[in-house]
N, C-alpha and C. Protein backbone atom coordinates (compact mmCIF):
# COMPACT_ATOMS: atom_id res chain seq x y z
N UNK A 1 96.29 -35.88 -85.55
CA UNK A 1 97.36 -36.54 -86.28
C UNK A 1 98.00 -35.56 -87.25
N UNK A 2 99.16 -35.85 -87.65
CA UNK A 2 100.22 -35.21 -88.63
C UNK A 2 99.12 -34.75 -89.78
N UNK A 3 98.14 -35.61 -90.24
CA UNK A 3 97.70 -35.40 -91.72
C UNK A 3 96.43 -34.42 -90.81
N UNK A 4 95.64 -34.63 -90.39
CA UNK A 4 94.58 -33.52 -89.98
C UNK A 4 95.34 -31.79 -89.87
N UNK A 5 97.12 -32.13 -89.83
CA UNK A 5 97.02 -30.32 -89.53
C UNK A 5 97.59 -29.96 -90.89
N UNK A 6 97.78 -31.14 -91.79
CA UNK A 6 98.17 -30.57 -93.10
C UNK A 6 96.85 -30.27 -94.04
N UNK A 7 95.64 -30.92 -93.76
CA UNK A 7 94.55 -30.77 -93.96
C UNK A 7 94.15 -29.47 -93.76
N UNK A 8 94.28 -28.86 -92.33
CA UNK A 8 93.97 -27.38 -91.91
C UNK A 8 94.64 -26.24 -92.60
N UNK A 9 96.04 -26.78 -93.08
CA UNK A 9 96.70 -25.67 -93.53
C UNK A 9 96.64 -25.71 -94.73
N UNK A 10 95.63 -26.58 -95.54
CA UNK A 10 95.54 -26.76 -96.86
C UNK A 10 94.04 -25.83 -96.99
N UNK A 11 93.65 -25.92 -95.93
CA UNK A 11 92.08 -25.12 -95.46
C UNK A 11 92.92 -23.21 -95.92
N UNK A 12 93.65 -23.37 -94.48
CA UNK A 12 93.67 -21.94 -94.65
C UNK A 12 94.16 -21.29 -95.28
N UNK A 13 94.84 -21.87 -96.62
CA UNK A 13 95.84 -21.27 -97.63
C UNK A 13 94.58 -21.10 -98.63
N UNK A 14 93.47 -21.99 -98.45
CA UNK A 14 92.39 -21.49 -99.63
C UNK A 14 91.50 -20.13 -98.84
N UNK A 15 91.18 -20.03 -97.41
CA UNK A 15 91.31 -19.21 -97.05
C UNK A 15 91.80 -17.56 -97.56
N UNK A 16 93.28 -18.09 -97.65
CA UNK A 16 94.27 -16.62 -97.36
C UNK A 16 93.98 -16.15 -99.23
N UNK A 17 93.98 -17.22 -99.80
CA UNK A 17 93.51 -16.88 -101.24
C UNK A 17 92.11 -16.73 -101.63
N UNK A 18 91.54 -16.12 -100.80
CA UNK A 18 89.86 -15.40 -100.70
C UNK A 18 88.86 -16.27 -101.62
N UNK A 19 89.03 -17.72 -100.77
CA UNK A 19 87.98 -18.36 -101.07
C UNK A 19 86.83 -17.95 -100.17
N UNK A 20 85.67 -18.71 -100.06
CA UNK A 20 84.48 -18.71 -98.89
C UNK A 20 84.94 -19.96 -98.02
N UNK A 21 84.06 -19.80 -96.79
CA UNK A 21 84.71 -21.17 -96.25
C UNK A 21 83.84 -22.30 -96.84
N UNK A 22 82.76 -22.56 -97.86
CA UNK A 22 82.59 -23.29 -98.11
C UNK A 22 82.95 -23.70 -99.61
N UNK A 23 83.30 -23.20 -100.10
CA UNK A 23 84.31 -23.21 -101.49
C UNK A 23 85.99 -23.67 -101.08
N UNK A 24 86.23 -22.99 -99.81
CA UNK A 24 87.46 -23.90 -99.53
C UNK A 24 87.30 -24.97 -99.07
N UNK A 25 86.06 -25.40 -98.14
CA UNK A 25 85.63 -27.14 -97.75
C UNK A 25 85.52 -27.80 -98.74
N UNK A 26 84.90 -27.52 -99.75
CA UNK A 26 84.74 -28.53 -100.77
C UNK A 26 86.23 -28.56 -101.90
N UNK A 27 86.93 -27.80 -101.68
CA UNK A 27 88.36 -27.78 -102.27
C UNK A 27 88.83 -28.58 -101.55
N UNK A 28 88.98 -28.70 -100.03
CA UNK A 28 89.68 -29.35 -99.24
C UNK A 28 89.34 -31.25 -99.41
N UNK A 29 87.95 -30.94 -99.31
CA UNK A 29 87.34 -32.26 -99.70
C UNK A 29 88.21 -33.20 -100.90
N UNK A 30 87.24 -32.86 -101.84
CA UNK A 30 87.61 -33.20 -103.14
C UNK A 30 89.58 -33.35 -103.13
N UNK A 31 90.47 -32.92 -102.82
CA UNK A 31 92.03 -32.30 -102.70
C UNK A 31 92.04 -33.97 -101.84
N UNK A 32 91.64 -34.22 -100.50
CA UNK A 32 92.22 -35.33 -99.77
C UNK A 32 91.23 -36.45 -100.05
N UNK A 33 90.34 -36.43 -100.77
CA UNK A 33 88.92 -37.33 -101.27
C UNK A 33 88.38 -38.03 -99.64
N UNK A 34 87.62 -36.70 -99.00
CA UNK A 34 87.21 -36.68 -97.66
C UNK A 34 85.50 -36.64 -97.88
N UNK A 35 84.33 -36.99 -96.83
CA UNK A 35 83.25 -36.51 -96.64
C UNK A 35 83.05 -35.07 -96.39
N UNK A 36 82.43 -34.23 -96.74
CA UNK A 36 82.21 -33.01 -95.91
C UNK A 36 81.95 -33.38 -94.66
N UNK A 37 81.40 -34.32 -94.04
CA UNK A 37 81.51 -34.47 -92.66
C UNK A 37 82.90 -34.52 -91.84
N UNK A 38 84.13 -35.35 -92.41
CA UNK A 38 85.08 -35.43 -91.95
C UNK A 38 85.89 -34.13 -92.44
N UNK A 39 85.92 -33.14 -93.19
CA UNK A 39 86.13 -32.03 -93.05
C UNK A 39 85.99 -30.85 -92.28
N UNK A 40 84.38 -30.95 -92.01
CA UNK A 40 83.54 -29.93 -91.18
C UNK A 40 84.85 -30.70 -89.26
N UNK A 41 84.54 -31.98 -89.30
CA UNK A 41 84.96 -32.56 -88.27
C UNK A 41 86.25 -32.03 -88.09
N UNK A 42 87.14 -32.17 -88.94
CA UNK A 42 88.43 -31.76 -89.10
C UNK A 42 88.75 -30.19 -88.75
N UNK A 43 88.43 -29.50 -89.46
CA UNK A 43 88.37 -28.11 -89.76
C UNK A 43 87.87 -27.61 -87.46
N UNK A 44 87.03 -27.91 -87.44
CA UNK A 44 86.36 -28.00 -85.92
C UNK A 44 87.12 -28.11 -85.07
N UNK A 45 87.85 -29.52 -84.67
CA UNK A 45 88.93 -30.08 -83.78
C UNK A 45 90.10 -28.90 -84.04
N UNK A 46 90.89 -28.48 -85.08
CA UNK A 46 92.06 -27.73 -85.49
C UNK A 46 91.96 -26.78 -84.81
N UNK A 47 90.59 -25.75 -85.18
CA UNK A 47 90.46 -24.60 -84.52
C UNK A 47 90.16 -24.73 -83.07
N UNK A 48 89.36 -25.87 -82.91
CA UNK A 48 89.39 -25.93 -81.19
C UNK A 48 90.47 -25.38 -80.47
N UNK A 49 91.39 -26.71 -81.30
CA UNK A 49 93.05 -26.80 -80.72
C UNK A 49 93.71 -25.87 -80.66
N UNK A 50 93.90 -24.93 -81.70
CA UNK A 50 94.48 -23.66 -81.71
C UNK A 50 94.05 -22.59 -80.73
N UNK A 51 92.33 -22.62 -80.58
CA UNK A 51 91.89 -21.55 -79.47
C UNK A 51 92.19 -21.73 -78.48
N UNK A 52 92.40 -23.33 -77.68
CA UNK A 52 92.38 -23.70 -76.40
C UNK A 52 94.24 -23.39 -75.85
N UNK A 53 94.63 -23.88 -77.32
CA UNK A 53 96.38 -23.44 -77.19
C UNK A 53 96.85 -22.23 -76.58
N UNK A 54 96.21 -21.17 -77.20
CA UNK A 54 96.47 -20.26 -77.41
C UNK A 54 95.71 -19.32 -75.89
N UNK A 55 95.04 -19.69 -75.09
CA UNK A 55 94.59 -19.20 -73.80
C UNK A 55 95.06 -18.92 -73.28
N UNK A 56 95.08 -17.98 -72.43
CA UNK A 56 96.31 -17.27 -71.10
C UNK A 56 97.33 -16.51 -71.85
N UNK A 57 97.71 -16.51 -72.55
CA UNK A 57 98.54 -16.15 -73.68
C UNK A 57 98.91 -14.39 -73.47
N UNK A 58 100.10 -14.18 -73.29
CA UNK A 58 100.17 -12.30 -73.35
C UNK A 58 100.42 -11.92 -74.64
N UNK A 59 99.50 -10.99 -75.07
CA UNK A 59 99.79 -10.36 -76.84
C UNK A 59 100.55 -9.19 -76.43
């Protein structure tokens, strides 16, 4: 859904600002008032999506 990839990109902007990934989960958490489970869940599915997208792909 729309809100899970604003979730991800709220991930990887704590990311790009040299958090850990678990200092940005619990930012992310706390930010959408989520479980770490539905984060870890979240965070999981996104990158799936992006790897599986991104297959066959010429760089």
């Amino acid at each position: 859904t729309g809100s899970k990839i604003c979730i991800h990109l709220d991930y990887e902007d704590c990311l790009a600002k040299g958090m850990t990934v678990m200092k940005a989960k619990n930012t992310i958490r706390k930010m959408w008032s989520l479980t770490q489970k539905e984060v870890d869940d979240i965070v999981k599915e996104q990158e799936q999506f992006l790897q599986d997208s991104s297959q066959g792909e010429l760089v």
